[in-house]
C-alpha atoms as a PDB file:
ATOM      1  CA  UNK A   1       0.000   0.000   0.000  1.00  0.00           C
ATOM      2  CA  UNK A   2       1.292   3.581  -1.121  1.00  0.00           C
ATOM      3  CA  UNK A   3       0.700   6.205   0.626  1.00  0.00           C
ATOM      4  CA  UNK A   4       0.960   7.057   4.317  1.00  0.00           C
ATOM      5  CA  UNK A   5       1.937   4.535   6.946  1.00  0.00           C
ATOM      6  CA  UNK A   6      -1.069   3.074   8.091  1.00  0.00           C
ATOM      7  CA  UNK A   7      -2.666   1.813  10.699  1.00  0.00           C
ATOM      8  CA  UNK A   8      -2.368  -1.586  12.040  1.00  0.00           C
ATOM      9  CA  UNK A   9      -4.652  -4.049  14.343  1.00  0.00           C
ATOM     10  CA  UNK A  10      -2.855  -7.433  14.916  1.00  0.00           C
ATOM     11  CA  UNK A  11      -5.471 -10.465  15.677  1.00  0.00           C
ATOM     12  CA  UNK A  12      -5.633 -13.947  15.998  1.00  0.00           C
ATOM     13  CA  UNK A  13      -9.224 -14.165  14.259  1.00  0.00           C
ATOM     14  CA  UNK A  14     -12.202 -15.595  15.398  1.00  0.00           C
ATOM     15  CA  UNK A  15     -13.663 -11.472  15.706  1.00  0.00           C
ATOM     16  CA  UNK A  16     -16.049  -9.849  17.728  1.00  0.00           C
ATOM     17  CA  UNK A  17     -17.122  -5.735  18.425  1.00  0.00           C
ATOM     18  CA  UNK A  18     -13.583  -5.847  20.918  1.00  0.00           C
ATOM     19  CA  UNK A  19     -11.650  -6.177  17.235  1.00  0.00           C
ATOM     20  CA  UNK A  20     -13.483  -3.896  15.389  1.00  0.00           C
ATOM     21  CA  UNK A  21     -13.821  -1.477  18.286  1.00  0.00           C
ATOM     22  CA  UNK A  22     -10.160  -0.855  17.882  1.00  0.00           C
ATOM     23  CA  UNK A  23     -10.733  -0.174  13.809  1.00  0.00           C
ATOM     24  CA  UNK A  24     -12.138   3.013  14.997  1.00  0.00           C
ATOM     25  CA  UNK A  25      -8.941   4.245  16.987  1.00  0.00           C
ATOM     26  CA  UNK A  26      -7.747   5.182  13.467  1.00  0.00           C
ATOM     27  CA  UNK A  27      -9.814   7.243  12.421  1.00  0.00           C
ATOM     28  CA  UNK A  28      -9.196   8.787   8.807  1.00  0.00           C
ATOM     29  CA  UNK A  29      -5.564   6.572   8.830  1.00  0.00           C
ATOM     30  CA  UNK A  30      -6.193   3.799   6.221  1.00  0.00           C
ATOM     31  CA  UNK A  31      -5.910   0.935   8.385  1.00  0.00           C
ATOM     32  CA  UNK A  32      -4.640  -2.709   7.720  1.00  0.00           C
ATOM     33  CA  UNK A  33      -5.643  -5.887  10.030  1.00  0.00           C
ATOM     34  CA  UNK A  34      -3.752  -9.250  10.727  1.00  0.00           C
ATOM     35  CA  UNK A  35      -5.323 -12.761  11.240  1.00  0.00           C
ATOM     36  CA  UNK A  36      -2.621 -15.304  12.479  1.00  0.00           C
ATOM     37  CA  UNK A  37      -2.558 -17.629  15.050  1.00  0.00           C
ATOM     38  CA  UNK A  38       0.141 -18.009  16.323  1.00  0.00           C
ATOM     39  CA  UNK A  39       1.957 -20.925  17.686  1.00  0.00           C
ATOM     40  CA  UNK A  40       4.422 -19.554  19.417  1.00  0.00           C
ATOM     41  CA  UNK A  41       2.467 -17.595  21.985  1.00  0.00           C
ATOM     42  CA  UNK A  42       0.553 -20.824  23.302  1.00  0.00           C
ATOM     43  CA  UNK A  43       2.119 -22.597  26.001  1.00  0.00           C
ATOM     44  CA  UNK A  44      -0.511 -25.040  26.247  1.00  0.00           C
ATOM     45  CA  UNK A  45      -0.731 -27.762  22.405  1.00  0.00           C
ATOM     46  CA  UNK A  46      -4.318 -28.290  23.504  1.00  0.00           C
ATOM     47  CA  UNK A  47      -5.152 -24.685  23.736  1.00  0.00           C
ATOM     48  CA  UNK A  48      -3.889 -24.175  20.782  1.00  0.00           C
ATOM     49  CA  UNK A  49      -5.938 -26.995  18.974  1.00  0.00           C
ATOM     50  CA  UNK A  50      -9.268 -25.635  19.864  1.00  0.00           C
ATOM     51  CA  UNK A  51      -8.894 -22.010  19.332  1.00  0.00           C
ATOM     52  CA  UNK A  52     -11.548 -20.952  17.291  1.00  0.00           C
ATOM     53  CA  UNK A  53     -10.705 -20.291  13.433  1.00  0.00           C
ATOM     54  CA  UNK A  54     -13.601 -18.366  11.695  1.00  0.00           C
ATOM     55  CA  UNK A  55     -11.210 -16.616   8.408  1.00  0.00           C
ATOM     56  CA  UNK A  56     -14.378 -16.104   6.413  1.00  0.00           C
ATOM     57  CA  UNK A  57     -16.617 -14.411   8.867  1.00  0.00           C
ATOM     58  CA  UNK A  58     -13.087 -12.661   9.944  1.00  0.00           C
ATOM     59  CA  UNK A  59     -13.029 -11.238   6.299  1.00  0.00           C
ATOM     60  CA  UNK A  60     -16.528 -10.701   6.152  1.00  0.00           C
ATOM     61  CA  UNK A  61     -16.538  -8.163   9.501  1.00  0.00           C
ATOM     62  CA  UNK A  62     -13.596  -6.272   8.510  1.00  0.00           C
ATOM     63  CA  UNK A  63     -14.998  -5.937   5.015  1.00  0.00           C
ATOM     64  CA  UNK A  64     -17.951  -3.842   6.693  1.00  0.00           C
ATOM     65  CA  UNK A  65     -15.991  -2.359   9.558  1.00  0.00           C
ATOM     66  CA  UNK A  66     -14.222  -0.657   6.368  1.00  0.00           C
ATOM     67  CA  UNK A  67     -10.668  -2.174   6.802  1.00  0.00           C
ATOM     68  CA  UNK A  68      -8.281  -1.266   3.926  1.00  0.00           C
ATOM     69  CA  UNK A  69      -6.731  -4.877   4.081  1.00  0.00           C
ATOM     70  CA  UNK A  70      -6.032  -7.663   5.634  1.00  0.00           C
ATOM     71  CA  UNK A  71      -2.793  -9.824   5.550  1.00  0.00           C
ATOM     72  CA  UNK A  72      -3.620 -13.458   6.233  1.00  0.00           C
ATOM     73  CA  UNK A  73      -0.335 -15.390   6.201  1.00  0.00           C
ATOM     74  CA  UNK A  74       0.478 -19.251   7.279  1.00  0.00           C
ATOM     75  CA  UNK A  75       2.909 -20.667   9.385  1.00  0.00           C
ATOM     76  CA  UNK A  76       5.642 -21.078   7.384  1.00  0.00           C
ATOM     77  CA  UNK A  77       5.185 -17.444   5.938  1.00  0.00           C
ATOM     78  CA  UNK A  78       5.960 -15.862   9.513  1.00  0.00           C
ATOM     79  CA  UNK A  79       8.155 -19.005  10.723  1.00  0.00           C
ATOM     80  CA  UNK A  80      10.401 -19.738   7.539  1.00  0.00           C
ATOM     81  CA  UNK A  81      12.754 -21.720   9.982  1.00  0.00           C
ATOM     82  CA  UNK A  82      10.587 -23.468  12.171  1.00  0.00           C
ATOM     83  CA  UNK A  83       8.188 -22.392  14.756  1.00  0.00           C
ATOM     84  CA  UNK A  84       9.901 -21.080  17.801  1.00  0.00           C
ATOM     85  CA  UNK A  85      10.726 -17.462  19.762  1.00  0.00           C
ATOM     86  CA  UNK A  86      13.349 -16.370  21.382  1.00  0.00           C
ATOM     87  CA  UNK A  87      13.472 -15.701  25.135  1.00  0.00           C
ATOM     88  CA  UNK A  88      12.386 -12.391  26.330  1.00  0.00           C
ATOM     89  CA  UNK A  89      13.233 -10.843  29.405  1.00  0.00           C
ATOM     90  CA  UNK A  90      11.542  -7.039  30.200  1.00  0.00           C
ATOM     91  CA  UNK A  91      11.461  -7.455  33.770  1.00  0.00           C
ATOM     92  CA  UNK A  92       8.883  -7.812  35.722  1.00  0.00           C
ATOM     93  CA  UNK A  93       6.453  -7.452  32.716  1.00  0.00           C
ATOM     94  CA  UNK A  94       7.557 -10.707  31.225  1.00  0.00           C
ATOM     95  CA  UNK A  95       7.941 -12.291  34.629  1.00  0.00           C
ATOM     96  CA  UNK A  96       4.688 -12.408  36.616  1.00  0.00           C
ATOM     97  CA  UNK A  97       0.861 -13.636  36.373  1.00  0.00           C
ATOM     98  CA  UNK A  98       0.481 -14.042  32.439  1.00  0.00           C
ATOM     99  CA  UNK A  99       4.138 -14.668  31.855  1.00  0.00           C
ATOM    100  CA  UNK A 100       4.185 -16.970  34.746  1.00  0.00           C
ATOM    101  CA  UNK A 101       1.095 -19.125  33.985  1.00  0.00           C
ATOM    102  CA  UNK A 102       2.120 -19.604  30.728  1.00  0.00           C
ATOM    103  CA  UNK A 103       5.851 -20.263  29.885  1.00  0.00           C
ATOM    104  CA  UNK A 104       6.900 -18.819  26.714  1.00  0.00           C
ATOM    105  CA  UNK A 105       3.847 -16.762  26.017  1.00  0.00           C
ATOM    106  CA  UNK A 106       5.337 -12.939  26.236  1.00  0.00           C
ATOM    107  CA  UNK A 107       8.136 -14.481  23.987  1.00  0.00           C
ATOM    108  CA  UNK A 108       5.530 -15.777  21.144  1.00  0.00           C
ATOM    109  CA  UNK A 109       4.317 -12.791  21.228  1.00  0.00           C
ATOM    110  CA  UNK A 110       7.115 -10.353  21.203  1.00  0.00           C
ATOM    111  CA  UNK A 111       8.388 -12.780  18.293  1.00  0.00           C
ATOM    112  CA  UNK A 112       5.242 -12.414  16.028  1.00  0.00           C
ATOM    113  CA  UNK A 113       4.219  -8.435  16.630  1.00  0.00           C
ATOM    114  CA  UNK A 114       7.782  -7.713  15.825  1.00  0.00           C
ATOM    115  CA  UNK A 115       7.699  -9.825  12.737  1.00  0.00           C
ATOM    116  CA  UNK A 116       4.169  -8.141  11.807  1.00  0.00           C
ATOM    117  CA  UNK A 117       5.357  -4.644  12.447  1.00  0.00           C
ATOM    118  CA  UNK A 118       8.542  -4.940  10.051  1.00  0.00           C
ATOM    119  CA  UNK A 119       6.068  -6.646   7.566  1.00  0.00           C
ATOM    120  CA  UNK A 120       3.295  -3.773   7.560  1.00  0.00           C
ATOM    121  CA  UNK A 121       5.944  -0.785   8.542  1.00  0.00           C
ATOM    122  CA  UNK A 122       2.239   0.910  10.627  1.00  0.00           C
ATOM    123  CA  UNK A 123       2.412   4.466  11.830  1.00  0.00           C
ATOM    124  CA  UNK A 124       0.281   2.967  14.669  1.00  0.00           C
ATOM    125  CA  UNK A 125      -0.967   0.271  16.138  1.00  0.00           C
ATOM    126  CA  UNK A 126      -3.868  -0.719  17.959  1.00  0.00           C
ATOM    127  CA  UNK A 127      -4.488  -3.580  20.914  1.00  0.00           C
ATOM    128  CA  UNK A 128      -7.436  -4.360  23.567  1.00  0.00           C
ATOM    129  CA  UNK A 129      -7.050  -3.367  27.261  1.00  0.00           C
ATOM    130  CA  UNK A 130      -8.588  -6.770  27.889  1.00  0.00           C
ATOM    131  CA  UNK A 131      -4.916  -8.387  27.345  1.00  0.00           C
ATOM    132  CA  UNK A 132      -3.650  -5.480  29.800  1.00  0.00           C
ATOM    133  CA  UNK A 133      -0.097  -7.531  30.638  1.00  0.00           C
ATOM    134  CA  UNK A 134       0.598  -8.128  26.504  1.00  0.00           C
ATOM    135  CA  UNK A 135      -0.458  -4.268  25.939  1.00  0.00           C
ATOM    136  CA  UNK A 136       2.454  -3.161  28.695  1.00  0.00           C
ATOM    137  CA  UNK A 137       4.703  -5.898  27.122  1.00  0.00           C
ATOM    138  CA  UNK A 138       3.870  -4.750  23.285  1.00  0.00           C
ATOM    139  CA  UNK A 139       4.753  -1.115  24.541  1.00  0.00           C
ATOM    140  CA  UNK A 140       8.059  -1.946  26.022  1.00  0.00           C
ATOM    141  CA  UNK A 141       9.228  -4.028  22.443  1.00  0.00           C
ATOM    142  CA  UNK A 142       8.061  -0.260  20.544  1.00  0.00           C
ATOM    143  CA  UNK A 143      10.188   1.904  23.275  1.00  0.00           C
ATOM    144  CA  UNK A 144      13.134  -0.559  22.387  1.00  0.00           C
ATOM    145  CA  UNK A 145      12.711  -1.492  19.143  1.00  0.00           C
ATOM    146  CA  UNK A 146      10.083   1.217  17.111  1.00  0.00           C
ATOM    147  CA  UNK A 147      10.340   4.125  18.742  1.00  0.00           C
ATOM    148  CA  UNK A 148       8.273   6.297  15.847  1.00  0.00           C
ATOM    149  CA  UNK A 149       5.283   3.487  16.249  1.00  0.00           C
ATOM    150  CA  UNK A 150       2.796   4.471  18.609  1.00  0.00           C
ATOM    151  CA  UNK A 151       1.020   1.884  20.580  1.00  0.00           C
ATOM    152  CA  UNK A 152      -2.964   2.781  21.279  1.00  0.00           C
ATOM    153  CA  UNK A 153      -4.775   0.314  23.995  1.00  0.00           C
ATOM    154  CA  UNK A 154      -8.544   0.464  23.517  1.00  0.00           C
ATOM    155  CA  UNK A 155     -11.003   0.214  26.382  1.00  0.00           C
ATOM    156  CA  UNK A 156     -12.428  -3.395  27.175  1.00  0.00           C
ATOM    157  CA  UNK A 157     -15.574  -3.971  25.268  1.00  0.00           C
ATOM    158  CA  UNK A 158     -18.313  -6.307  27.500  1.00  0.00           C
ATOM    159  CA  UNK A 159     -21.477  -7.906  26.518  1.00  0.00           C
ATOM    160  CA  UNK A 160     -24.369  -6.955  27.478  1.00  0.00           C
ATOM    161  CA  UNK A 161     -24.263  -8.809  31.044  1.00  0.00           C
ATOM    162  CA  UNK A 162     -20.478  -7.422  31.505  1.00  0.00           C
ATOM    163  CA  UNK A 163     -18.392 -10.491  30.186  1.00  0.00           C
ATOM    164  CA  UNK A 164     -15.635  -8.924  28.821  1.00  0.00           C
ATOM    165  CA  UNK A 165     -15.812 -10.001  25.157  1.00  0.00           C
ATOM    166  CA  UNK A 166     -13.073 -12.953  24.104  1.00  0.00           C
ATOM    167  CA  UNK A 167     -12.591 -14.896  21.081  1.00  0.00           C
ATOM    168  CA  UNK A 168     -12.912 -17.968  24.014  1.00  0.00           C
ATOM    169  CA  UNK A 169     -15.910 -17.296  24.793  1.00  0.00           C
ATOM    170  CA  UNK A 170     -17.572 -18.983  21.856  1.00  0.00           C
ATOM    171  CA  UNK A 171     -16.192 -22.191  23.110  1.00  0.00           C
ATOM    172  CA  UNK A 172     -18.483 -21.873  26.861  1.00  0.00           C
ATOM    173  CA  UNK A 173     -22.027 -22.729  27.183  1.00  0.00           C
ATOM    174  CA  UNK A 174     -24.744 -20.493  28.095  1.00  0.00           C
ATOM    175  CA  UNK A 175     -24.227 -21.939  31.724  1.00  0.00           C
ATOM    176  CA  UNK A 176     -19.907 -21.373  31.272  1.00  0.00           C
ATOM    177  CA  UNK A 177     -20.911 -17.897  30.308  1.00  0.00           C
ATOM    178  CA  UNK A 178     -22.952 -17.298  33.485  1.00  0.00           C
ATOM    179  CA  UNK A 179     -20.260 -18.961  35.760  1.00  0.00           C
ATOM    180  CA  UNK A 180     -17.790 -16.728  33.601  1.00  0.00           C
ATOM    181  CA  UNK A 181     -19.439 -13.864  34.782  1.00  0.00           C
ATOM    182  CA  UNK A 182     -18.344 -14.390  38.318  1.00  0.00           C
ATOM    183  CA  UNK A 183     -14.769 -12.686  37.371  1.00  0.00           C
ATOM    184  CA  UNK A 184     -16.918  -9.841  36.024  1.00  0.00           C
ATOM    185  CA  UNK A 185     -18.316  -9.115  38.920  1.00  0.00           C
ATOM    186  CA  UNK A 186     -15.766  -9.711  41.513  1.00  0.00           C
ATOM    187  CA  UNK A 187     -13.724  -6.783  39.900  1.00  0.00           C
ATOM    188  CA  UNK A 188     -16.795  -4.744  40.063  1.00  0.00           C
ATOM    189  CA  UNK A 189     -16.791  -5.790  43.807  1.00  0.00           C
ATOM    190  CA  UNK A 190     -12.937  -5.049  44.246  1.00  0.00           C
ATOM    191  CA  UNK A 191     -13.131  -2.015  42.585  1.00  0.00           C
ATOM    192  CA  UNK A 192     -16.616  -0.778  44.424  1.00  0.00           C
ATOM    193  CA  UNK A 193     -15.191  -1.300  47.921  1.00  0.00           C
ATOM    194  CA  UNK A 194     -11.463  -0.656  47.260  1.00  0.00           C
ATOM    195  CA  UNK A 195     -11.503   2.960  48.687  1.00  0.00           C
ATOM    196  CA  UNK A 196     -13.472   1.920  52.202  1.00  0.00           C
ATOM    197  CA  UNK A 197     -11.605  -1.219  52.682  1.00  0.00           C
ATOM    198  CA  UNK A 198      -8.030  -2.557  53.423  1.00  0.00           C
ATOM    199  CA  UNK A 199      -6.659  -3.617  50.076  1.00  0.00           C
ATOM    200  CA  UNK A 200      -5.298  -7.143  51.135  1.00  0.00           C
ATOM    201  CA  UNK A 201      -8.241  -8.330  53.319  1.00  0.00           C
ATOM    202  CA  UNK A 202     -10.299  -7.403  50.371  1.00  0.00           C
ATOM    203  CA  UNK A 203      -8.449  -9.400  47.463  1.00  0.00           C
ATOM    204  CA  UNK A 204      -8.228 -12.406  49.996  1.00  0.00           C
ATOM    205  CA  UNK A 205     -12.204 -12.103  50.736  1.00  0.00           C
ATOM    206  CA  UNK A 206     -12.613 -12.586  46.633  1.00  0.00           C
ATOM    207  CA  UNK A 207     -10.078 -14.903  45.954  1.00  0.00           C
ATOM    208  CA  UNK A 208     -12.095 -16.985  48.687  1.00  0.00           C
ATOM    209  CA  UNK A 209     -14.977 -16.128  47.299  1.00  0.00           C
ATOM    210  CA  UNK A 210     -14.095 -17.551  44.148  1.00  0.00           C
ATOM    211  CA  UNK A 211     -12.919 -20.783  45.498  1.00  0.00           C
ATOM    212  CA  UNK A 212     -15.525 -21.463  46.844  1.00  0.00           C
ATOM    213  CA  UNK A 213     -17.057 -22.199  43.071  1.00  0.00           C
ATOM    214  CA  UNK A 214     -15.989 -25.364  41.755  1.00  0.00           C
ATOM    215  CA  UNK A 215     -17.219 -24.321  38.733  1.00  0.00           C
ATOM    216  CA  UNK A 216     -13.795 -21.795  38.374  1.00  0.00           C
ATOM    217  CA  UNK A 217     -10.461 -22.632  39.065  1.00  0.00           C
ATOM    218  CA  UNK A 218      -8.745 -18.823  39.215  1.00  0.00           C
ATOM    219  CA  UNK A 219      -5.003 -18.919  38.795  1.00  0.00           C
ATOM    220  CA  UNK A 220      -4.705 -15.049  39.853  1.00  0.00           C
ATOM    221  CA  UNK A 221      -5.704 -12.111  40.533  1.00  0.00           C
ATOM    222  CA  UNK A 222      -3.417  -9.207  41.345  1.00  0.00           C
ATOM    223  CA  UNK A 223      -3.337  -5.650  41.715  1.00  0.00           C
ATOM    224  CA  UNK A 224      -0.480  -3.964  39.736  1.00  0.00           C
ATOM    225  CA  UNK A 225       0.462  -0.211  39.665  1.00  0.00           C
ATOM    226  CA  UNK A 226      -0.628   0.459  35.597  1.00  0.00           C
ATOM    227  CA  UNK A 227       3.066   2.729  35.151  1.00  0.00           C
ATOM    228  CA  UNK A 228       5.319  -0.172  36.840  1.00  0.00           C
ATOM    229  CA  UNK A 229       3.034  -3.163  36.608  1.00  0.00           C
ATOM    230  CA  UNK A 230       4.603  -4.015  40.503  1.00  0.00           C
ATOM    231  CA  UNK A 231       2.274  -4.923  42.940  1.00  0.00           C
ATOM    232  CA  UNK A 232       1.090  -2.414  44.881  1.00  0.00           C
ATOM    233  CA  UNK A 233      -2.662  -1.477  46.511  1.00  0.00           C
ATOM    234  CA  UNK A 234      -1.765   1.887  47.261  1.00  0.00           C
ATOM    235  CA  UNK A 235      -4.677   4.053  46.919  1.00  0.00           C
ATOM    236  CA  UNK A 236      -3.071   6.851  45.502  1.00  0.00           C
ATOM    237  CA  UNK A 237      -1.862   5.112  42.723  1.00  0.00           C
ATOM    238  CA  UNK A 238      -3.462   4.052  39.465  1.00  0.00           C
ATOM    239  CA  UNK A 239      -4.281   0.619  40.031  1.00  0.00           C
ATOM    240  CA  UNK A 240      -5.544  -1.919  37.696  1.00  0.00           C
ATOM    241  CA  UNK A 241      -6.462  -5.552  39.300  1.00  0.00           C
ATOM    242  CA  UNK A 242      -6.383  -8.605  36.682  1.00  0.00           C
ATOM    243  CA  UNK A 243      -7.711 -12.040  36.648  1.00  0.00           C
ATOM    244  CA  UNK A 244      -7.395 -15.270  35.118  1.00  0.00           C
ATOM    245  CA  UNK A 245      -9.127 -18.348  35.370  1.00  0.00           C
ATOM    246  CA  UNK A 246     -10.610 -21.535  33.973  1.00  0.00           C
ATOM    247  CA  UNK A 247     -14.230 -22.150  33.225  1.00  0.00           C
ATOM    248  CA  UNK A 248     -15.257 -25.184  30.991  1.00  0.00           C
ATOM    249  CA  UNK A 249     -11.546 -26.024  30.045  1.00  0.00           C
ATOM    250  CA  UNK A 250     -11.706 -22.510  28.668  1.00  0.00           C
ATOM    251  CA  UNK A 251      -8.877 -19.703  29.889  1.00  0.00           C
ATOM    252  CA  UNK A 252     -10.604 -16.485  30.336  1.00  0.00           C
ATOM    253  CA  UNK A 253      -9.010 -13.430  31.603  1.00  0.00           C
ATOM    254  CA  UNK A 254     -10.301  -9.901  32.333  1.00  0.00           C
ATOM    255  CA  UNK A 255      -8.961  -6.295  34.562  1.00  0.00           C
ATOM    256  CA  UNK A 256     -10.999  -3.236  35.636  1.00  0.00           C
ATOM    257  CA  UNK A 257      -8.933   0.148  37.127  1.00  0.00           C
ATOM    258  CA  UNK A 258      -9.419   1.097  40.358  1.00  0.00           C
ATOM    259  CA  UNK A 259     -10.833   4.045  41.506  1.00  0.00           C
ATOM    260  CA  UNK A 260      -8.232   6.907  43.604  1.00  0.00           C
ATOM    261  CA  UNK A 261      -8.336   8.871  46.361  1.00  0.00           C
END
């Protein structure tokens, strides 16, 4: 494409309104999309296996969301020398909750956006708050490595009930989906008494809370500072608390800020 650099929004497929939602972040700026899943960035062969590929409705959705292009490319395209990623070490960002759940995820990932931005060259790109931990880890590999790129997170997009919207979520029943909702609301519960309470007591009443569901098996949920992503639950501080956990054999994760004083 001639012209001015454009915009870019990296997927894995399988869209919903979160994808498209960041379409708009462009603007005017012609704007090109990605749809690769990729290998590297999955910790977990099984996981892999069953993530949901829909290219044609993909297509279809961008077509009418008024994407310039899209750049579909295989395996062996992006991994010419065999599937694998090189390890990755930006402190704490590549160290904790995501990176620690799943082994060699941050470095799949580094390995492909950095591949895709050389490829499409993008005056900016675009990626969901929902994946708050790869958005901080994304910015980091642009401050080292494409410092004239700008990185734009867009704000969560939910559902209707509040279920944070996820490729995954295809994959849960109607019942999954209503379970799911649990991690919903137990950041609307952290982040509606975080001012009145004591921060620990309070992320050790809902990580209780949740266990007590054996429905979910949570794997974390933190509270980072959103500039350092260390723990911290001082008030004062922006503070964004993330979850993960399993529902139906399905991974789901999700964050909400929390309010200051």
């Amino acid at each position: 494409m001639n012209g001015p650099a454009p915009g870019f929004v990296p997927t894995m497929g399988a869209l919903h309104e979160g994808h498209i939602s960041l379409l708009r972040l462009a603007g005017n700026r012609r704007t090109i999309a990605s749809i690769f899943v990729n290998p590297t960035q999955f910790n977990n062969p099984e996981d892999l296996a069953n993530y949901p590929r829909t290219e044609a409705e993909d297509i279809i959705m961008l077509e009418q969301a008024g994407c310039d292009a899209v750049f579909i490319p295989d395996a062996l395209a992006m991994y010419p020398e065999g599937e694998s990623a090189a390890a990755v070490d930006y402190g704490i960002l590549t160290r904790g909750m995501e990176a620690a759940f799943r082994p060699g995820h941050f470095d799949g990932v580094v390995a492909i956006v950095r591949k895709l931005f050389n490829l499409v060259e993008p005056a900016e790109a675009y990626f969901g708050e929902k994946d708050f931990q790869q958005l901080a880890v994304v910015r980091e590999l642009a401050r080292r490595e494409f410092p004239n790129l700008r990185i734009m997170g867009g704000a969560i997009v939910r559902e209707n009930s509040g279920l944070a919207m996820s490729s995954r979520n295809r994959r849960l029943s109607n019942a999954g989906k209503a379970r799911a909702l649990e991690l919903y609301h137990s950041l609307c519960f952290l982040r509606d008494n975080w001012l009145d309470s004591d921060p620990g007591q309070l992320l050790n009443a809902v990580r209780y809370d949740l266990s007590l569901s054996p429905e979910i098996k949570l794997e974390y949920l933190e509270t980072v500072n959103e500039s350092t992503f260390l723990p911290s639950a001082d008030k004062k501080d922006r503070i964004r608390a993330l979850i993960a956990a399993w529902v139906e054999g399905v991974r789901l994760i999700d964050n909400m800020a929390m309010p200051t004083e």
